[in-house]
N, C-alpha and C. Protein backbone atom coordinates (compact mmCIF):
# COMPACT_ATOMS: atom_id res chain seq x y z
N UNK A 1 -20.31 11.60 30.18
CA UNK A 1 -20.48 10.19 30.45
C UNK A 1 -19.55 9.38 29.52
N UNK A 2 -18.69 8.05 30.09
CA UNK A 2 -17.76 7.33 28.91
C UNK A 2 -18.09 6.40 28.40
N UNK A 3 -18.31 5.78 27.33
CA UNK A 3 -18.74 4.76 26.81
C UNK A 3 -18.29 3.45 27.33
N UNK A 4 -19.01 2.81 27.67
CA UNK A 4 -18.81 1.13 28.12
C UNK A 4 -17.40 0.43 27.18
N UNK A 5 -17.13 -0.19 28.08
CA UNK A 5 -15.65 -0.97 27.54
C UNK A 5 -15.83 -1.29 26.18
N UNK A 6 -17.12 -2.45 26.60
CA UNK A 6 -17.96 -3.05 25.08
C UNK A 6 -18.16 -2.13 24.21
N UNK A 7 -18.40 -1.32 24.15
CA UNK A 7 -19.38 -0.44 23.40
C UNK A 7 -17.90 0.25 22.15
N UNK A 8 -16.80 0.67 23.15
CA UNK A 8 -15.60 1.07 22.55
C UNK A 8 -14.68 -0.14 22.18
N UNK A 9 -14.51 -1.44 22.75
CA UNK A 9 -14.28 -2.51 21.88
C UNK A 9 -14.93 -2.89 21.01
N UNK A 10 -16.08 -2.92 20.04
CA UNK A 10 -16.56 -3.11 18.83
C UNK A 10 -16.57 -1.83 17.73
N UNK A 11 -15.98 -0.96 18.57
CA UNK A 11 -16.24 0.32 17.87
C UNK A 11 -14.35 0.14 17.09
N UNK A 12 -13.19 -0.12 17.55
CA UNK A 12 -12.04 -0.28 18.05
C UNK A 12 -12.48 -1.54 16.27
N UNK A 13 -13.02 -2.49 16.77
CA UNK A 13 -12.82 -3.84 16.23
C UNK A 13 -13.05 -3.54 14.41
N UNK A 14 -14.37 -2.50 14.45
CA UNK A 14 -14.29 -1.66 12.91
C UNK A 14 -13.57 -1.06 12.30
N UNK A 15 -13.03 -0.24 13.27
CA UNK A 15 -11.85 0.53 12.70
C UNK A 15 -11.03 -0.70 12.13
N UNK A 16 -10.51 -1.64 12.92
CA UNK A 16 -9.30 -2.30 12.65
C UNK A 16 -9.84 -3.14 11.23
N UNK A 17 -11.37 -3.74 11.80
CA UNK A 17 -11.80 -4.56 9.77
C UNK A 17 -11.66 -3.15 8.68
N UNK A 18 -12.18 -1.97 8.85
CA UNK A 18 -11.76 -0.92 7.66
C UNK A 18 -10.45 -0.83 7.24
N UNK A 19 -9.48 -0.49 8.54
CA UNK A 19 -8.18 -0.73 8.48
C UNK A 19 -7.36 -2.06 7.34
N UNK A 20 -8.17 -3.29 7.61
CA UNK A 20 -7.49 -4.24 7.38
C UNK A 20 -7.97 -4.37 5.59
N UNK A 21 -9.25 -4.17 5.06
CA UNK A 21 -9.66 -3.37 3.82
C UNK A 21 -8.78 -2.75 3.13
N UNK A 22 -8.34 -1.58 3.88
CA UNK A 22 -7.83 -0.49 3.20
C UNK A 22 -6.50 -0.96 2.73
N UNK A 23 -5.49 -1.74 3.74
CA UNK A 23 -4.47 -2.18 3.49
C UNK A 23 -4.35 -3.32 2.58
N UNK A 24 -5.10 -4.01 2.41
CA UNK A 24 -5.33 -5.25 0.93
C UNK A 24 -5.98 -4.41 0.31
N UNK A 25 -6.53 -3.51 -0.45
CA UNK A 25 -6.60 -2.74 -1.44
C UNK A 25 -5.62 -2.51 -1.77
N UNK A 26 -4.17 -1.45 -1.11
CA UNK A 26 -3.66 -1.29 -1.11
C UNK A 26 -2.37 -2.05 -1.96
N UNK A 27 -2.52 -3.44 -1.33
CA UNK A 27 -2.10 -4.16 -1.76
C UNK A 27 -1.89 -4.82 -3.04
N UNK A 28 -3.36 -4.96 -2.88
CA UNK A 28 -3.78 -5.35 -4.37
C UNK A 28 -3.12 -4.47 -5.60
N UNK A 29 -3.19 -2.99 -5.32
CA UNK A 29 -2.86 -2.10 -6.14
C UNK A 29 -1.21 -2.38 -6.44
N UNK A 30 -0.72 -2.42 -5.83
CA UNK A 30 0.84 -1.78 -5.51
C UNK A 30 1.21 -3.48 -5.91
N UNK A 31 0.78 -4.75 -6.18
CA UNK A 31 1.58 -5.44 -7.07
C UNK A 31 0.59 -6.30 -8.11
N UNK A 32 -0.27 -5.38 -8.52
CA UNK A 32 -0.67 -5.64 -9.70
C UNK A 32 -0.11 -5.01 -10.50
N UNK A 33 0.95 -5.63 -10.90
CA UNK A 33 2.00 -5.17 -12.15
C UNK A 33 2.37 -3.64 -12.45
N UNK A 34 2.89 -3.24 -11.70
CA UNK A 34 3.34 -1.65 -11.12
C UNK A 34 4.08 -1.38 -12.65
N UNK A 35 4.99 -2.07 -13.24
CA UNK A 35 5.67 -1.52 -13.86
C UNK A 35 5.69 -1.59 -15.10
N UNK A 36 4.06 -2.49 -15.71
CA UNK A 36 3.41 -2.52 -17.17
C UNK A 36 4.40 -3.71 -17.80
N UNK A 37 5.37 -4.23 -17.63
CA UNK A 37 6.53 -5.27 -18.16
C UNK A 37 5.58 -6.21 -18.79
N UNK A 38 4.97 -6.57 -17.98
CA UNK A 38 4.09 -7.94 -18.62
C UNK A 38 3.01 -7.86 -19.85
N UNK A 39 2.83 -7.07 -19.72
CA UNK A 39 1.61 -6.29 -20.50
C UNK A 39 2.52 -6.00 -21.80
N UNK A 40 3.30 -5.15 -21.60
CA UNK A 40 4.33 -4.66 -22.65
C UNK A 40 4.03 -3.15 -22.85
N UNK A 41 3.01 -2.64 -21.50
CA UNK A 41 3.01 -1.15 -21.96
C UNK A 41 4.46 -0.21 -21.25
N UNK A 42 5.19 -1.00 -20.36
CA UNK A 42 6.19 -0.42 -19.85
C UNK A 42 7.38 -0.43 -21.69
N UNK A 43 8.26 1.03 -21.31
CA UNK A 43 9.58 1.11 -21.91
C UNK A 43 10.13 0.04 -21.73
N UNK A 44 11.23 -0.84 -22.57
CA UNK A 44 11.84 -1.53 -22.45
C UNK A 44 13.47 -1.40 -22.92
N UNK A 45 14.61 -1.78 -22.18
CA UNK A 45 15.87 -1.41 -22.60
C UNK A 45 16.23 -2.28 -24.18
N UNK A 46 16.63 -2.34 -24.65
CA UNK A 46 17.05 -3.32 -25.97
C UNK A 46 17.97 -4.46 -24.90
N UNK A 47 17.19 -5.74 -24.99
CA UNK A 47 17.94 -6.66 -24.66
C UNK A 47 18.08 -7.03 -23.24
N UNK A 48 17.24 -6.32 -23.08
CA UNK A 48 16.82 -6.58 -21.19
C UNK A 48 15.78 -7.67 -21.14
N UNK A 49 15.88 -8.56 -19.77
CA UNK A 49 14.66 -9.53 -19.44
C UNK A 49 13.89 -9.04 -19.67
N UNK A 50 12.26 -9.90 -19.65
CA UNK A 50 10.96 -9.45 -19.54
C UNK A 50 10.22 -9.51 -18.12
N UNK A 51 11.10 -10.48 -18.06
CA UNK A 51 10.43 -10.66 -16.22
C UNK A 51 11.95 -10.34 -15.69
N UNK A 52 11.27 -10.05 -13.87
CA UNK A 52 12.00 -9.73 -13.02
C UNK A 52 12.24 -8.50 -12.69
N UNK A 53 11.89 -7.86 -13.72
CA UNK A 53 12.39 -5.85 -13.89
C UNK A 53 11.10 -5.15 -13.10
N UNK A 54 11.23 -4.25 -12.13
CA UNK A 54 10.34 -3.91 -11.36
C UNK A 54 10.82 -1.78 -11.41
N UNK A 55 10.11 -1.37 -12.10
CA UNK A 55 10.49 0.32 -11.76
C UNK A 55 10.45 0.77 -10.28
């Protein structure tokens, strides 16, 4: 037996809110300061900016 249109459009509509979750996590992660610069736990060259430098 196949599930009702409805039944697989709200099912469809979760996936895509988990989906849309997962990808702003994601997000969140990947430019909350990736490369420690600001902080000052990243290596630094002698005489290089502080901002702008991205590993």
């Amino acid at each position: 037996m196949q599930k009702s249109e409805a039944t697989r459009v709200k099912e469809l509509q979760k996936e895509v809110e988990s989906l849309k979750d997962l990808v702003n996590s994601l997000l969140s992660v990947i430019c909350e300061e990736p490369d420690g610069v600001q902080s000052g736990s990243a290596p630094m060259m002698a005489g290089a900016p502080r901002e702008g430098m991205c590993m």
